[in-house]
Structures are given as C-alpha cells and as structure tokens.
PDB file of N, CA and C in Angstrom:
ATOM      1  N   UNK A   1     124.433  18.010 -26.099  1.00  0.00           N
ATOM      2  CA  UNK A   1     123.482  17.595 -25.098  1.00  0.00           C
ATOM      3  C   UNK A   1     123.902  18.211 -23.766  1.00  0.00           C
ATOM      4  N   UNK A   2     122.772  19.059 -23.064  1.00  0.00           N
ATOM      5  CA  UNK A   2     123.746  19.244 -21.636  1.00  0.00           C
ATOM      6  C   UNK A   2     122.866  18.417 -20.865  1.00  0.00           C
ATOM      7  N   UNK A   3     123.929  18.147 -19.946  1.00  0.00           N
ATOM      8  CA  UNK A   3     123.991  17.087 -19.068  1.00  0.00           C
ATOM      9  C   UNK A   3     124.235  18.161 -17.266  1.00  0.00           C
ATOM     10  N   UNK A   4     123.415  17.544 -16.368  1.00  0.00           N
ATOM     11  CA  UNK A   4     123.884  17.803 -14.562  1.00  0.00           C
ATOM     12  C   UNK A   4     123.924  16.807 -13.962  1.00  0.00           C
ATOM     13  N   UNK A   5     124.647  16.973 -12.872  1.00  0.00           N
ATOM     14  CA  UNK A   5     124.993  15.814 -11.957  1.00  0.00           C
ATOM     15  C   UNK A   5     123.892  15.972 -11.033  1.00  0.00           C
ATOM     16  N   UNK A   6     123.770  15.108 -10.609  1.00  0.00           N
ATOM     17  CA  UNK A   6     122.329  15.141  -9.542  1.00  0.00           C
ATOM     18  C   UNK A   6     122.795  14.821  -8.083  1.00  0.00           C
ATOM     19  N   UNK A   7     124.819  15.027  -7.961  1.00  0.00           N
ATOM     20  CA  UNK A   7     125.089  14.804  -6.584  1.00  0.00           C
ATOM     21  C   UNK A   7     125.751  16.368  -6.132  1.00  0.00           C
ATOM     22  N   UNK A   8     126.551  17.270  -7.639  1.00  0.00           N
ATOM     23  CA  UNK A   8     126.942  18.405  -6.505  1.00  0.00           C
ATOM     24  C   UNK A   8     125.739  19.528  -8.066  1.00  0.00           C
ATOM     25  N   UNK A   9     125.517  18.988  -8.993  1.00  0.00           N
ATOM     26  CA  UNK A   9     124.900  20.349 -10.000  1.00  0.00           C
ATOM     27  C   UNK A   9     125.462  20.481 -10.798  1.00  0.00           C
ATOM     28  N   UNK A  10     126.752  20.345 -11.065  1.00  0.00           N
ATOM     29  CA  UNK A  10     127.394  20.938 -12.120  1.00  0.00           C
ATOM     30  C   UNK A  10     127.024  20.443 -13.876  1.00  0.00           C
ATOM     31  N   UNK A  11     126.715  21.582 -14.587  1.00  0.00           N
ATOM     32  CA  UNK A  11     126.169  21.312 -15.717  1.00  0.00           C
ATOM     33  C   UNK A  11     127.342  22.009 -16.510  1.00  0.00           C
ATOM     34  N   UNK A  12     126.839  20.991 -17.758  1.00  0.00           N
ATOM     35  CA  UNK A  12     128.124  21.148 -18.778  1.00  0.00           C
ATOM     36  C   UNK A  12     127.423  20.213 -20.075  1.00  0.00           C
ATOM     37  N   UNK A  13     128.063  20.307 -21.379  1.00  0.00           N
ATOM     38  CA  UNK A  13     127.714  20.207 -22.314  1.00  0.00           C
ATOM     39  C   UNK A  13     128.891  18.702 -22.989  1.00  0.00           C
ATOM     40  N   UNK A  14     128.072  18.278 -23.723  1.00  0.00           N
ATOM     41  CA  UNK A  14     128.929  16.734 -24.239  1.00  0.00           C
ATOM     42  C   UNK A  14     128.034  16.352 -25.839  1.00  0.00           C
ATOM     43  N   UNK A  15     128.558  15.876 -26.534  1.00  0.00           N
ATOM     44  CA  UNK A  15     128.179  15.495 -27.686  1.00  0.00           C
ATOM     45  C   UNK A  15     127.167  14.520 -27.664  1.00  0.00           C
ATOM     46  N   UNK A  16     126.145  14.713 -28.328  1.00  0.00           N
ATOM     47  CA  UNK A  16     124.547  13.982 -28.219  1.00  0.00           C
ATOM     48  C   UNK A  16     124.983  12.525 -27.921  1.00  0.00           C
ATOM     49  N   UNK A  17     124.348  11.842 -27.191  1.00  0.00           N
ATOM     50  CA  UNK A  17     124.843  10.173 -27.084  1.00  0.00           C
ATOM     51  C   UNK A  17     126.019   9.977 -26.058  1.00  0.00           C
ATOM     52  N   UNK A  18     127.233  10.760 -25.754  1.00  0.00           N
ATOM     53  CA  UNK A  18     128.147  10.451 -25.360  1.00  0.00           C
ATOM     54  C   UNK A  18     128.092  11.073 -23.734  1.00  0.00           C
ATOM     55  N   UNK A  19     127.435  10.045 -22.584  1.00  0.00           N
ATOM     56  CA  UNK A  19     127.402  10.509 -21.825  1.00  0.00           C
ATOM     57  C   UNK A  19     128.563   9.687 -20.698  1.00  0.00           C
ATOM     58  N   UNK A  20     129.361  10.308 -20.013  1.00  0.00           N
ATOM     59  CA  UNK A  20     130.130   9.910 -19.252  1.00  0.00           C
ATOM     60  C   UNK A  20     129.584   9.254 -17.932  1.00  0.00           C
ATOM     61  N   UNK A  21     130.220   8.574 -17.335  1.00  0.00           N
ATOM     62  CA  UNK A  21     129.740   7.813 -16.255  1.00  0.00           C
ATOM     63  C   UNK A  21     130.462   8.409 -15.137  1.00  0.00           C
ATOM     64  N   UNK A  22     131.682   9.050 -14.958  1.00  0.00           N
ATOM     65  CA  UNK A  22     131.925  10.068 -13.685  1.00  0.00           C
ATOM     66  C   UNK A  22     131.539  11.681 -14.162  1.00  0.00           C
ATOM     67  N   UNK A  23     131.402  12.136 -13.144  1.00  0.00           N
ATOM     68  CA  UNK A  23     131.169  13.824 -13.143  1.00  0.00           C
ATOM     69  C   UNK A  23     132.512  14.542 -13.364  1.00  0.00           C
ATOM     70  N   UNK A  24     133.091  15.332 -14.100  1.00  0.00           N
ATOM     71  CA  UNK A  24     134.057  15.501 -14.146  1.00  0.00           C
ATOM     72  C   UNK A  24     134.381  17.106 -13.509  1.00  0.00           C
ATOM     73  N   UNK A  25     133.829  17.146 -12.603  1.00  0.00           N
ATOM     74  CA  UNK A  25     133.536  18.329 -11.095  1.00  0.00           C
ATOM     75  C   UNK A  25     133.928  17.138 -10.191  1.00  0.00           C
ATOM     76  N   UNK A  26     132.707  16.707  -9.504  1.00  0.00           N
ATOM     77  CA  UNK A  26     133.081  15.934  -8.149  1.00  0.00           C
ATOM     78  C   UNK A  26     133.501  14.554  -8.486  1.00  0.00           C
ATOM     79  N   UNK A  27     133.396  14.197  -9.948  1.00  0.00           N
ATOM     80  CA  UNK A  27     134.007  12.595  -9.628  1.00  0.00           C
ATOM     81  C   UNK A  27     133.079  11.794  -9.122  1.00  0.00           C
ATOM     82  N   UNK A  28     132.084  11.949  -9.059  1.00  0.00           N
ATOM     83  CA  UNK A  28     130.963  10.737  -8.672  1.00  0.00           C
ATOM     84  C   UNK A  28     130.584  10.035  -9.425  1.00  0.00           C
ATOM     85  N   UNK A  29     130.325   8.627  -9.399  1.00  0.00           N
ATOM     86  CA  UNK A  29     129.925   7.851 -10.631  1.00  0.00           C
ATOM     87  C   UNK A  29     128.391   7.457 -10.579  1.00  0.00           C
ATOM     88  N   UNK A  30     127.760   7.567 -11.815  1.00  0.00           N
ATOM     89  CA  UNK A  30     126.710   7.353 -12.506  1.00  0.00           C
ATOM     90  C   UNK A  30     125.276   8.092 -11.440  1.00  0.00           C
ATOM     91  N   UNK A  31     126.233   9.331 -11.322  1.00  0.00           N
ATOM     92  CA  UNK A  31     125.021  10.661 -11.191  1.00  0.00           C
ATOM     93  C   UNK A  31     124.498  11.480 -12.325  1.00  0.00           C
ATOM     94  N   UNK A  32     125.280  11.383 -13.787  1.00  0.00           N
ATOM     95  CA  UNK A  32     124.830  12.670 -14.410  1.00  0.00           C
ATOM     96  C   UNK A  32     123.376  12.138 -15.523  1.00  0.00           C
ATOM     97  N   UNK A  33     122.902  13.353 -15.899  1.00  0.00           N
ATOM     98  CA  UNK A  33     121.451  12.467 -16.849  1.00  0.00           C
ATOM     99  C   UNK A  33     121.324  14.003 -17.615  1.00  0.00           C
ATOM    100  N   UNK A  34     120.737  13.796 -18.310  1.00  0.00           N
ATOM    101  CA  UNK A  34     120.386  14.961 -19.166  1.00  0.00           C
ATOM    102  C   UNK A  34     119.617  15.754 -18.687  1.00  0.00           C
ATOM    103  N   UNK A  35     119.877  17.119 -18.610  1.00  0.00           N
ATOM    104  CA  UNK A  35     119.460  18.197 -18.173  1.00  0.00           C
ATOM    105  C   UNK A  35     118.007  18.702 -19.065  1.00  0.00           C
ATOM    106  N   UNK A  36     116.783  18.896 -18.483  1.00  0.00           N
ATOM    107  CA  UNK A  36     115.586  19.242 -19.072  1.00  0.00           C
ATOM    108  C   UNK A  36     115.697  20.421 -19.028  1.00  0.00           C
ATOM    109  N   UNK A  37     115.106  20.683 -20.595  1.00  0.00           N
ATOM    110  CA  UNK A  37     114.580  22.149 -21.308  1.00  0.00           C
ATOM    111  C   UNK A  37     112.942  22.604 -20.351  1.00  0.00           C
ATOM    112  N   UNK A  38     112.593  23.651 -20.240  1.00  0.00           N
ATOM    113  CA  UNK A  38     111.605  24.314 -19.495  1.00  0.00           C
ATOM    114  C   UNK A  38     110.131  23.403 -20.105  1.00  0.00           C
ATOM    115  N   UNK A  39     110.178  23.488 -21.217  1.00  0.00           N
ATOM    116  CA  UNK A  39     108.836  22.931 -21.840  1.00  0.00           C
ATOM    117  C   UNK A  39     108.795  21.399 -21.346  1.00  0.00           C
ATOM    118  N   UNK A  40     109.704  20.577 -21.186  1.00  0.00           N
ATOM    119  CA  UNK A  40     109.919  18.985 -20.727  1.00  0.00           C
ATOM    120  C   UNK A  40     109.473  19.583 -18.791  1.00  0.00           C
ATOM    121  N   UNK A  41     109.989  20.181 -17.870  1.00  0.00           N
ATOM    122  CA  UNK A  41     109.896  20.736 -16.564  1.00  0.00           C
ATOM    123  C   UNK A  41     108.183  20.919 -16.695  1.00  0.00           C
ATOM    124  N   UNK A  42     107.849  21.901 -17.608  1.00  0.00           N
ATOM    125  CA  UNK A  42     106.526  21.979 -17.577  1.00  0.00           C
ATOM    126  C   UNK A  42     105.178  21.054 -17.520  1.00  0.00           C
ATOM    127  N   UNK A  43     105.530  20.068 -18.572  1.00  0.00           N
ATOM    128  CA  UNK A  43     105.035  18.866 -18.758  1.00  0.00           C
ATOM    129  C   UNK A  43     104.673  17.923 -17.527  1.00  0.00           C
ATOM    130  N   UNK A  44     105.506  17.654 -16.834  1.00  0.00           N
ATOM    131  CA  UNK A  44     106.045  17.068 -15.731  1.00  0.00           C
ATOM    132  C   UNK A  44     104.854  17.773 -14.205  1.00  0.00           C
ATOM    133  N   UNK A  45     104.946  18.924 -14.564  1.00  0.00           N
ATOM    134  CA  UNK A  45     104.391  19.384 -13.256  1.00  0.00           C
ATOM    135  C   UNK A  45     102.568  19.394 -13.817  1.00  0.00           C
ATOM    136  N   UNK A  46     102.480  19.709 -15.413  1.00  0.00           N
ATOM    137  CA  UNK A  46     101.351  19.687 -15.667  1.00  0.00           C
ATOM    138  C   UNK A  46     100.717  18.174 -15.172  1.00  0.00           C
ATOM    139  N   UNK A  47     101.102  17.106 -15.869  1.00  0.00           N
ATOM    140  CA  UNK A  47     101.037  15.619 -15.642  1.00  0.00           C
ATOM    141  C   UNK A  47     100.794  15.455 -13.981  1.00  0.00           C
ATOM    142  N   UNK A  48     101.898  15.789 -13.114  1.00  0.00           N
ATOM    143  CA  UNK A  48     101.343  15.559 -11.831  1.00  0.00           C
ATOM    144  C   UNK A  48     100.609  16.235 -11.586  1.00  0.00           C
ATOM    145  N   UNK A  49     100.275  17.667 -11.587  1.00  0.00           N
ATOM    146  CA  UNK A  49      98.867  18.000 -11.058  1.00  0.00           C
ATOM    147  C   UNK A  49      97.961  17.526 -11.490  1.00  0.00           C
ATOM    148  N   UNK A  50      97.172  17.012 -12.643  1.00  0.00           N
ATOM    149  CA  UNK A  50      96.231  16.527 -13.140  1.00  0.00           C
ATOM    150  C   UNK A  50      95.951  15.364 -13.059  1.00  0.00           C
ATOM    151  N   UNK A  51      97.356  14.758 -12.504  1.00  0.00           N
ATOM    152  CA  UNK A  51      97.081  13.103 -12.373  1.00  0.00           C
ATOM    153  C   UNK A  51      96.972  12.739 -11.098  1.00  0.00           C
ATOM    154  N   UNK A  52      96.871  13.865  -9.203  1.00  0.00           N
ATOM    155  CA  UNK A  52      96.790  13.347  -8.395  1.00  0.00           C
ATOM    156  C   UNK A  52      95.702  13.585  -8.139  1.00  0.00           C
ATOM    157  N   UNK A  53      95.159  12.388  -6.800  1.00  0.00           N
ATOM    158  CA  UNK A  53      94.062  11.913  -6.249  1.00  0.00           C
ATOM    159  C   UNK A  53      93.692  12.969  -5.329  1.00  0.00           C
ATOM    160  N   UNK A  54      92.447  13.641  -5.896  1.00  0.00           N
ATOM    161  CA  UNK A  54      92.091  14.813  -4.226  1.00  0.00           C
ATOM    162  C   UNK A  54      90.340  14.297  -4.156  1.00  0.00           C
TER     163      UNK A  54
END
C-alpha cells in the first residue's frame, strides 16, 4: 500500500492494512493516509465538477 504524509510528503510503501501512526521522515503523528492512484484523483475532480452549483 503506498502511503504520504499530508504534513512534509514523504511517500513510501507498507504492507496492505498496516498503517503507522508517526511518519517515519518528520515524525508527525496521525498525518499519513493512503496515497491515490490517478483514476481515484480523476474521479474526485470529475464528481466535483459535475456536482457544483453554477
């Protein structure tokens, strides 16, 4: 599973399920989350454009 921290970036890889609660770069706790594949990114931007109010 790769995983980024959402306080300095650093991405790195961990066994499916086993996600750590510090960053093991900066040491921050309960920043990291699973890093999205392009097609999940895509989704996301499709969904908000189509779903805001103009």
């Amino acid at each position: 599973m790769k995983l980024i921290c959402r306080n300095c970036g650093y991405r790195f890889e961990t066994k499916k399920g086993d996600i750590p609660k510090v960053c093991p770069y900066c040491g921050e706790r309960n920043t990291l989350e699973q890093e999205k594949d392009a097609d999940s990114l895509l989704h996301e931007i499709d969904d908000g454009f189509f779903n805001e109010d103009v």
